[in-house]
PDB file of N, CA and C in Angstrom:
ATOM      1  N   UNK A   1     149.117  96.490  79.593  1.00  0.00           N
ATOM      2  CA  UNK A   1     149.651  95.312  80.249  1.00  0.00           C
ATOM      3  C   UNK A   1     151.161  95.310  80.080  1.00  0.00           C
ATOM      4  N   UNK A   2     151.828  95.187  81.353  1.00  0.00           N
ATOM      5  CA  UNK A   2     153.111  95.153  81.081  1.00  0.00           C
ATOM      6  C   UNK A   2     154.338  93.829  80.718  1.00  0.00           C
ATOM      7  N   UNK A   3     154.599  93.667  79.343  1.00  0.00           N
ATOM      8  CA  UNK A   3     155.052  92.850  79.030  1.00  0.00           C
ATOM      9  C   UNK A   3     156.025  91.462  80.244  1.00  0.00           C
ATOM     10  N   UNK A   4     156.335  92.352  81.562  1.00  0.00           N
ATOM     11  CA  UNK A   4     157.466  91.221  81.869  1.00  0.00           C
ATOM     12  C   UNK A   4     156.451  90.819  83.119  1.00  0.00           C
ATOM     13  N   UNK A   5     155.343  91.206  83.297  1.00  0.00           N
ATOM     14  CA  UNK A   5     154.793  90.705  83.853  1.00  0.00           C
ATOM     15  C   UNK A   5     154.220  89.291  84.115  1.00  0.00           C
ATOM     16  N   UNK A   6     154.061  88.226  84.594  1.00  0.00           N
ATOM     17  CA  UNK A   6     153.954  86.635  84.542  1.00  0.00           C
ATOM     18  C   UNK A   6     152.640  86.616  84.018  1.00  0.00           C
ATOM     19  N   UNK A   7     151.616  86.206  83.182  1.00  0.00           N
ATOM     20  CA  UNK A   7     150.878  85.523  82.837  1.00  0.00           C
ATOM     21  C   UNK A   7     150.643  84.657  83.430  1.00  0.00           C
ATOM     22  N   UNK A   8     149.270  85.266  84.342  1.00  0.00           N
ATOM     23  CA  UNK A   8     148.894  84.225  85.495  1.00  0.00           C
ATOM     24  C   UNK A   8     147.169  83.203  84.671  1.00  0.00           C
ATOM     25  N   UNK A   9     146.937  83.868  83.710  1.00  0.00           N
ATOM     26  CA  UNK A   9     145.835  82.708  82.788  1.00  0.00           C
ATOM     27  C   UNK A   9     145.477  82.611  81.491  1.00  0.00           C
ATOM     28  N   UNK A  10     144.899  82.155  80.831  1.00  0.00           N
ATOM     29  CA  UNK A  10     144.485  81.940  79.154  1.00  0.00           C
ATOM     30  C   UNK A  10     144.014  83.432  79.176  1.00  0.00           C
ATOM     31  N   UNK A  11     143.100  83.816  79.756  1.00  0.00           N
ATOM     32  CA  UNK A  11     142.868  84.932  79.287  1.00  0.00           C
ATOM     33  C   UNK A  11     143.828  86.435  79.277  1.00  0.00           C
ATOM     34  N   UNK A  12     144.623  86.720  80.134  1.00  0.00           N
ATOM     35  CA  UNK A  12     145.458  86.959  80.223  1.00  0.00           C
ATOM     36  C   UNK A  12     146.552  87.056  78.783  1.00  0.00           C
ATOM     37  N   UNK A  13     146.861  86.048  78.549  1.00  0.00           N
ATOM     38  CA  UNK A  13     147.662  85.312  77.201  1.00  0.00           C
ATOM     39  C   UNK A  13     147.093  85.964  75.980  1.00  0.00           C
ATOM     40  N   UNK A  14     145.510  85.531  76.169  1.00  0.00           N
ATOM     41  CA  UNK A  14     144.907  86.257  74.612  1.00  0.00           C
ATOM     42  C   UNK A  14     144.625  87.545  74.555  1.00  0.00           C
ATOM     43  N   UNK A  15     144.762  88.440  75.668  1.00  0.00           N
ATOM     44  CA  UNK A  15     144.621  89.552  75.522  1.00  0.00           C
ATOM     45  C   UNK A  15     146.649  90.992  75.626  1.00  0.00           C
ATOM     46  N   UNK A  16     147.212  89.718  75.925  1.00  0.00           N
ATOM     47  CA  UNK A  16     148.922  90.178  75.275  1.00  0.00           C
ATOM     48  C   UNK A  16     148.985  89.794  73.841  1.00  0.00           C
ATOM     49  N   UNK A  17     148.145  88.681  73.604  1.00  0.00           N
ATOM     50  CA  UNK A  17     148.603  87.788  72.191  1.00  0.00           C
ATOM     51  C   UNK A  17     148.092  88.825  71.479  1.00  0.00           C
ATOM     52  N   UNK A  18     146.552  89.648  71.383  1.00  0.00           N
ATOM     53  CA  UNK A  18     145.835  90.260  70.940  1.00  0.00           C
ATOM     54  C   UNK A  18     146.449  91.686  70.622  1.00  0.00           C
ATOM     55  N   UNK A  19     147.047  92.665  71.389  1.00  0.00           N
ATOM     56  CA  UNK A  19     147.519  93.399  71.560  1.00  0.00           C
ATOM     57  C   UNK A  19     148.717  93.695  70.734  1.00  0.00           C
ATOM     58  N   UNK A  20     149.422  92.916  70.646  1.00  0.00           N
ATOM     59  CA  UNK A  20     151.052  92.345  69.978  1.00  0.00           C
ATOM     60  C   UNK A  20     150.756  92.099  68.742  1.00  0.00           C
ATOM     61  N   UNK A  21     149.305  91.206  68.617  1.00  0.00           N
ATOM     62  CA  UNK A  21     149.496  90.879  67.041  1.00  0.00           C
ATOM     63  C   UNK A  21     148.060  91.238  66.222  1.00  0.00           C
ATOM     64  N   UNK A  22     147.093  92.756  66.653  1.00  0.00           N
ATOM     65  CA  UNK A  22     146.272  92.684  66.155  1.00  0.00           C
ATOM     66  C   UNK A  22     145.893  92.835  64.332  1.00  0.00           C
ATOM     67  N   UNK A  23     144.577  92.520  64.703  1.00  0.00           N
ATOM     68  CA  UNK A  23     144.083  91.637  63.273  1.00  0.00           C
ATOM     69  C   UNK A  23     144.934  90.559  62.660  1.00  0.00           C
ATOM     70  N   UNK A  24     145.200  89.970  63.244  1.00  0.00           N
ATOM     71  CA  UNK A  24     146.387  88.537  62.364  1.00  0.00           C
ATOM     72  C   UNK A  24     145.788  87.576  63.763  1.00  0.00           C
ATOM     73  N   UNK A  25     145.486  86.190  62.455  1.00  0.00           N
ATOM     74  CA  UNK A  25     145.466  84.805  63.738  1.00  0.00           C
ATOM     75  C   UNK A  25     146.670  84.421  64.349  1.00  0.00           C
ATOM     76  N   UNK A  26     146.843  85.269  65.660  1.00  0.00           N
ATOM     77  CA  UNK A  26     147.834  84.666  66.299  1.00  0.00           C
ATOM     78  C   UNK A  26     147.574  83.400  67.042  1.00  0.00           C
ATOM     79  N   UNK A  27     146.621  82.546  67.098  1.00  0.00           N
ATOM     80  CA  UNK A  27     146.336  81.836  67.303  1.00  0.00           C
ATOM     81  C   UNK A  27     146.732  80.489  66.480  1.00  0.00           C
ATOM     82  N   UNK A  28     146.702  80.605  65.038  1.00  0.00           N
ATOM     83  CA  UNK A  28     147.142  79.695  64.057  1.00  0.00           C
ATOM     84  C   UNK A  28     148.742  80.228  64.584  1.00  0.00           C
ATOM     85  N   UNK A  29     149.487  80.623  65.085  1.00  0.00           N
ATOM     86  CA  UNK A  29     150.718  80.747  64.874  1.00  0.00           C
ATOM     87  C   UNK A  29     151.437  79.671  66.142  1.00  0.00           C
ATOM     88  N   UNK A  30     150.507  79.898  67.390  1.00  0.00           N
ATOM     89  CA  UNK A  30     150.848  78.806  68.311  1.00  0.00           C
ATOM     90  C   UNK A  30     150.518  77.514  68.177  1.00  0.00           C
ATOM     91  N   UNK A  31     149.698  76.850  67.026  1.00  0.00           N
ATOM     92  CA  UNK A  31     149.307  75.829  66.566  1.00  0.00           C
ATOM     93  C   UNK A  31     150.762  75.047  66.049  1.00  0.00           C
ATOM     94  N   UNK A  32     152.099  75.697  65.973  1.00  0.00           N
ATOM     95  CA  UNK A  32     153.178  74.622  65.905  1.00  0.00           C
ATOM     96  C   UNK A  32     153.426  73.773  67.395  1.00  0.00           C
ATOM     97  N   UNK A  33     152.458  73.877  68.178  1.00  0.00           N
ATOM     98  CA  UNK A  33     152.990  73.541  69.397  1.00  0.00           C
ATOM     99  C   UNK A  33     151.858  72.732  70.267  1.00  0.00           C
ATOM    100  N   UNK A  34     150.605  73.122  69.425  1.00  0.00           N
ATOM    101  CA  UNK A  34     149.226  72.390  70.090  1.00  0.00           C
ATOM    102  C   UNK A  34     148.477  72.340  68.608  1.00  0.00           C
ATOM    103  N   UNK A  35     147.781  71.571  68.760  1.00  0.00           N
ATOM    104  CA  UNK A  35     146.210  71.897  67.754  1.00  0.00           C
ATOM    105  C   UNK A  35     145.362  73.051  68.490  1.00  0.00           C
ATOM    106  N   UNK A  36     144.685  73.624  67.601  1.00  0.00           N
ATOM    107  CA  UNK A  36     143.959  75.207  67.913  1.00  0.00           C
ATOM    108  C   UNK A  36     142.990  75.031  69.124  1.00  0.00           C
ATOM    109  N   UNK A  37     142.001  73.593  68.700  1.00  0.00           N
ATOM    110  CA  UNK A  37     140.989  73.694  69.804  1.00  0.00           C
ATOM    111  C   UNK A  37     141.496  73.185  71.230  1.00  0.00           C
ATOM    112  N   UNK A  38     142.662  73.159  71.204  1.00  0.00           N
ATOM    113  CA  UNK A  38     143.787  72.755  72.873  1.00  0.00           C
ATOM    114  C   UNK A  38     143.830  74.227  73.242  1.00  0.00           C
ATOM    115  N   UNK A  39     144.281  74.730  72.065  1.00  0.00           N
ATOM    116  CA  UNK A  39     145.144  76.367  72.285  1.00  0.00           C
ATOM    117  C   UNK A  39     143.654  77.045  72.735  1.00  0.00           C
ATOM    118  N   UNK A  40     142.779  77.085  72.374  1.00  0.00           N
ATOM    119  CA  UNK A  40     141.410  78.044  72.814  1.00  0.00           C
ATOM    120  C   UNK A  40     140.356  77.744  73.687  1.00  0.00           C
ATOM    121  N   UNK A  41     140.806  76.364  74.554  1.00  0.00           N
ATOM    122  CA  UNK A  41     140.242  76.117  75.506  1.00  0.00           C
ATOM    123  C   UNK A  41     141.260  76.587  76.623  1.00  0.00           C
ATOM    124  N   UNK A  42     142.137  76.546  76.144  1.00  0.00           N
ATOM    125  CA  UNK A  42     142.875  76.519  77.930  1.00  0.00           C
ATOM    126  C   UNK A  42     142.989  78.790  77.034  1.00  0.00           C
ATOM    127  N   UNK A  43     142.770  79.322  76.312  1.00  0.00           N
ATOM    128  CA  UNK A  43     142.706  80.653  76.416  1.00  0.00           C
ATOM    129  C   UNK A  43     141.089  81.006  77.081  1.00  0.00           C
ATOM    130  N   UNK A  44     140.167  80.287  77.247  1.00  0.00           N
ATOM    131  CA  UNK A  44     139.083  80.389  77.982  1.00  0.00           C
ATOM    132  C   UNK A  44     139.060  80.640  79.661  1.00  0.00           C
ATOM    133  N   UNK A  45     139.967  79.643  79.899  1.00  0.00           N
ATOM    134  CA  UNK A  45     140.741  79.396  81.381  1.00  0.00           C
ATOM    135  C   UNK A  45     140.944  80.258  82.539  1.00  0.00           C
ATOM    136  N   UNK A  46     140.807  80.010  83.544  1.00  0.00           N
ATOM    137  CA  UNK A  46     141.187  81.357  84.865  1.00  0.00           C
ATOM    138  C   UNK A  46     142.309  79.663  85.734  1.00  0.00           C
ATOM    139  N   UNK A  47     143.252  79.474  84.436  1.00  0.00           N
ATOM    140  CA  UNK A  47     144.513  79.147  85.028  1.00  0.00           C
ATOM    141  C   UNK A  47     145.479  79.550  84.139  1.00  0.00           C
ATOM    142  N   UNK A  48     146.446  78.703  84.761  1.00  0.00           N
ATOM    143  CA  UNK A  48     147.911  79.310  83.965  1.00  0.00           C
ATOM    144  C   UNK A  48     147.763  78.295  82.358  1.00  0.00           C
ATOM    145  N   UNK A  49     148.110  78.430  81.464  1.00  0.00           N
ATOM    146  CA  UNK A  49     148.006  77.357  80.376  1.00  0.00           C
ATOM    147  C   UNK A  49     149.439  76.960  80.289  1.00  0.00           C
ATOM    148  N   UNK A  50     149.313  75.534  79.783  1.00  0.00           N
ATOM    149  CA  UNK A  50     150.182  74.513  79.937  1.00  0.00           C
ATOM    150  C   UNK A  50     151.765  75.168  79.478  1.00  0.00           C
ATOM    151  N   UNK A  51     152.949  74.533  79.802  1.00  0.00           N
ATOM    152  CA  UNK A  51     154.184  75.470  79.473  1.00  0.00           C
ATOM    153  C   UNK A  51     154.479  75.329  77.943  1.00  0.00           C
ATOM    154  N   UNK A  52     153.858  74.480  77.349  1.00  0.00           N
ATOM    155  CA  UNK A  52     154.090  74.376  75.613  1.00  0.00           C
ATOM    156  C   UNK A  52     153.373  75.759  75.086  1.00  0.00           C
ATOM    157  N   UNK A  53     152.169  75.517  75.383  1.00  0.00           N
ATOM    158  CA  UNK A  53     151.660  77.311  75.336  1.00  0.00           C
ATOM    159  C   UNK A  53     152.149  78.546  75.293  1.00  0.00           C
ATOM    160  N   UNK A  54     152.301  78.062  76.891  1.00  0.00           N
ATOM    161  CA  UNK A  54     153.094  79.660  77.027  1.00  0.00           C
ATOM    162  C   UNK A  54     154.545  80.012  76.615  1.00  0.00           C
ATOM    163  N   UNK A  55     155.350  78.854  76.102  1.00  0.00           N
ATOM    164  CA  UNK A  55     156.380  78.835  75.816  1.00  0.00           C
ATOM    165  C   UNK A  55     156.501  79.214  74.142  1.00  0.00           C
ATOM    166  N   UNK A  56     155.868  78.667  73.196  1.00  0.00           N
ATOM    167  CA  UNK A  56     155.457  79.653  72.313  1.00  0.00           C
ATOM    168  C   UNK A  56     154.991  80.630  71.944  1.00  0.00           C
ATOM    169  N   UNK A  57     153.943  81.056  72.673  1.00  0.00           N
ATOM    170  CA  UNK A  57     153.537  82.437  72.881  1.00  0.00           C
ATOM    171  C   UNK A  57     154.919  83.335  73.397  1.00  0.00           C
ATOM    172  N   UNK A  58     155.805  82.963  74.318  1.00  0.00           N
ATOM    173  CA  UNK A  58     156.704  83.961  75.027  1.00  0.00           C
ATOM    174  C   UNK A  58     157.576  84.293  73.547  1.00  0.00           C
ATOM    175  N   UNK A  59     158.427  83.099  72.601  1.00  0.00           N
ATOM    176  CA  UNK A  59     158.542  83.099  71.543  1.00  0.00           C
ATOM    177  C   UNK A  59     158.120  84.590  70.527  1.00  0.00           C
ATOM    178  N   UNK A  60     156.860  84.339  69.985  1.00  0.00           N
ATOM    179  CA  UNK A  60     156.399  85.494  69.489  1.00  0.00           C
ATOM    180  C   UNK A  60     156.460  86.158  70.067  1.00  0.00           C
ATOM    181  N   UNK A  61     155.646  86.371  71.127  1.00  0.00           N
ATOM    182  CA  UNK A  61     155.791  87.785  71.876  1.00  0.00           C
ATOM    183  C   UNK A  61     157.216  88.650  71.987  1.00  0.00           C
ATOM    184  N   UNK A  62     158.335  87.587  72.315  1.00  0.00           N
ATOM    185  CA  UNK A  62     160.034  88.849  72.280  1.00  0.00           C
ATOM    186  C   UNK A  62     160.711  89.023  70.785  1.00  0.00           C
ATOM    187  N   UNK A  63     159.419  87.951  69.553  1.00  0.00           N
ATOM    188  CA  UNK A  63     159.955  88.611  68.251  1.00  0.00           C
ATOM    189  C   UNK A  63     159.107  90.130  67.840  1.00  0.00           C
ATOM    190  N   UNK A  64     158.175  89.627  68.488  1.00  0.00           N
ATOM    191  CA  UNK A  64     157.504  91.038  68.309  1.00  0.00           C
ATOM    192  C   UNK A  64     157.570  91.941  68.802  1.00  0.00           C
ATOM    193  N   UNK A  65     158.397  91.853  69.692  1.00  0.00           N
ATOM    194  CA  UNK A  65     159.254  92.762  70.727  1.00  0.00           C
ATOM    195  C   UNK A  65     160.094  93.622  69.498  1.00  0.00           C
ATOM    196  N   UNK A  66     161.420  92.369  69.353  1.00  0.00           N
ATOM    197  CA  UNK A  66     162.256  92.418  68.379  1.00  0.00           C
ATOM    198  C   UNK A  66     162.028  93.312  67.087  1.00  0.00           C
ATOM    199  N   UNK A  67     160.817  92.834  66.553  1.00  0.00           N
ATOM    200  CA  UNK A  67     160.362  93.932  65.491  1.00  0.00           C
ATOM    201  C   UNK A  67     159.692  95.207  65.489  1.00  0.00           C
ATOM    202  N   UNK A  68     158.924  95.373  66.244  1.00  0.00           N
ATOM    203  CA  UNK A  68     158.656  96.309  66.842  1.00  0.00           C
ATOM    204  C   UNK A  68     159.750  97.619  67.077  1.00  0.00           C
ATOM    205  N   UNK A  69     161.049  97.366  68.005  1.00  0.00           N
ATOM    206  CA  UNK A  69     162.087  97.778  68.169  1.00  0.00           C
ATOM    207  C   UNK A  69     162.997  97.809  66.955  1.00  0.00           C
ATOM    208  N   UNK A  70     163.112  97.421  66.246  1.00  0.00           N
ATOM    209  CA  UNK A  70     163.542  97.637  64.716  1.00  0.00           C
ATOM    210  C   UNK A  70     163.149  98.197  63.852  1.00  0.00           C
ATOM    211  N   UNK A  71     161.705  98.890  64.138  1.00  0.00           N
ATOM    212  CA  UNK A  71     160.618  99.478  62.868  1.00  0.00           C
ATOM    213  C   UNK A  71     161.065 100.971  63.634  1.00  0.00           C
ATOM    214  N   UNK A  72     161.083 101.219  64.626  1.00  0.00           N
ATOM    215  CA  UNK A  72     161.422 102.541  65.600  1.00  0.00           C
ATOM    216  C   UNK A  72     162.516 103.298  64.830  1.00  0.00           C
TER     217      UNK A  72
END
């Protein structure tokens, strides 16, 4: 999946989130921004999830960019 690509649904989301941060609850990490069972219903979803969502998720995702590119 290519990172600059738009995230068109929840599922979508958990399977970049998954990828980026496996074996670790990245899920507890977007919980500064929702409670979990908000965050894993709308990752169930065949829509876009709300912009608090995805706006933390984008967050991690370009630190993990960031680190990623620093471990290289």
């Amino acid at each position: 999946m290519d990172p600059s690509e738009p995230i068109t649904n929840g599922r979508e989301l958990a399977l970049r989130m998954n990828a980026a941060f496996p074996g670790r609850d990245w899920i507890a990490m977007l919980m500064d921004c929702c409670p979990r069972d908000y965050v894993e219903w709308h990752l169930q979803e065949e829509m876009v999830p709300p912009e608090a969502i995805l706006t933390a998720a984008g967050q991690l995702l370009a630190q993990a960019e960031v680190d990623r590119d620093g471990a290289l």
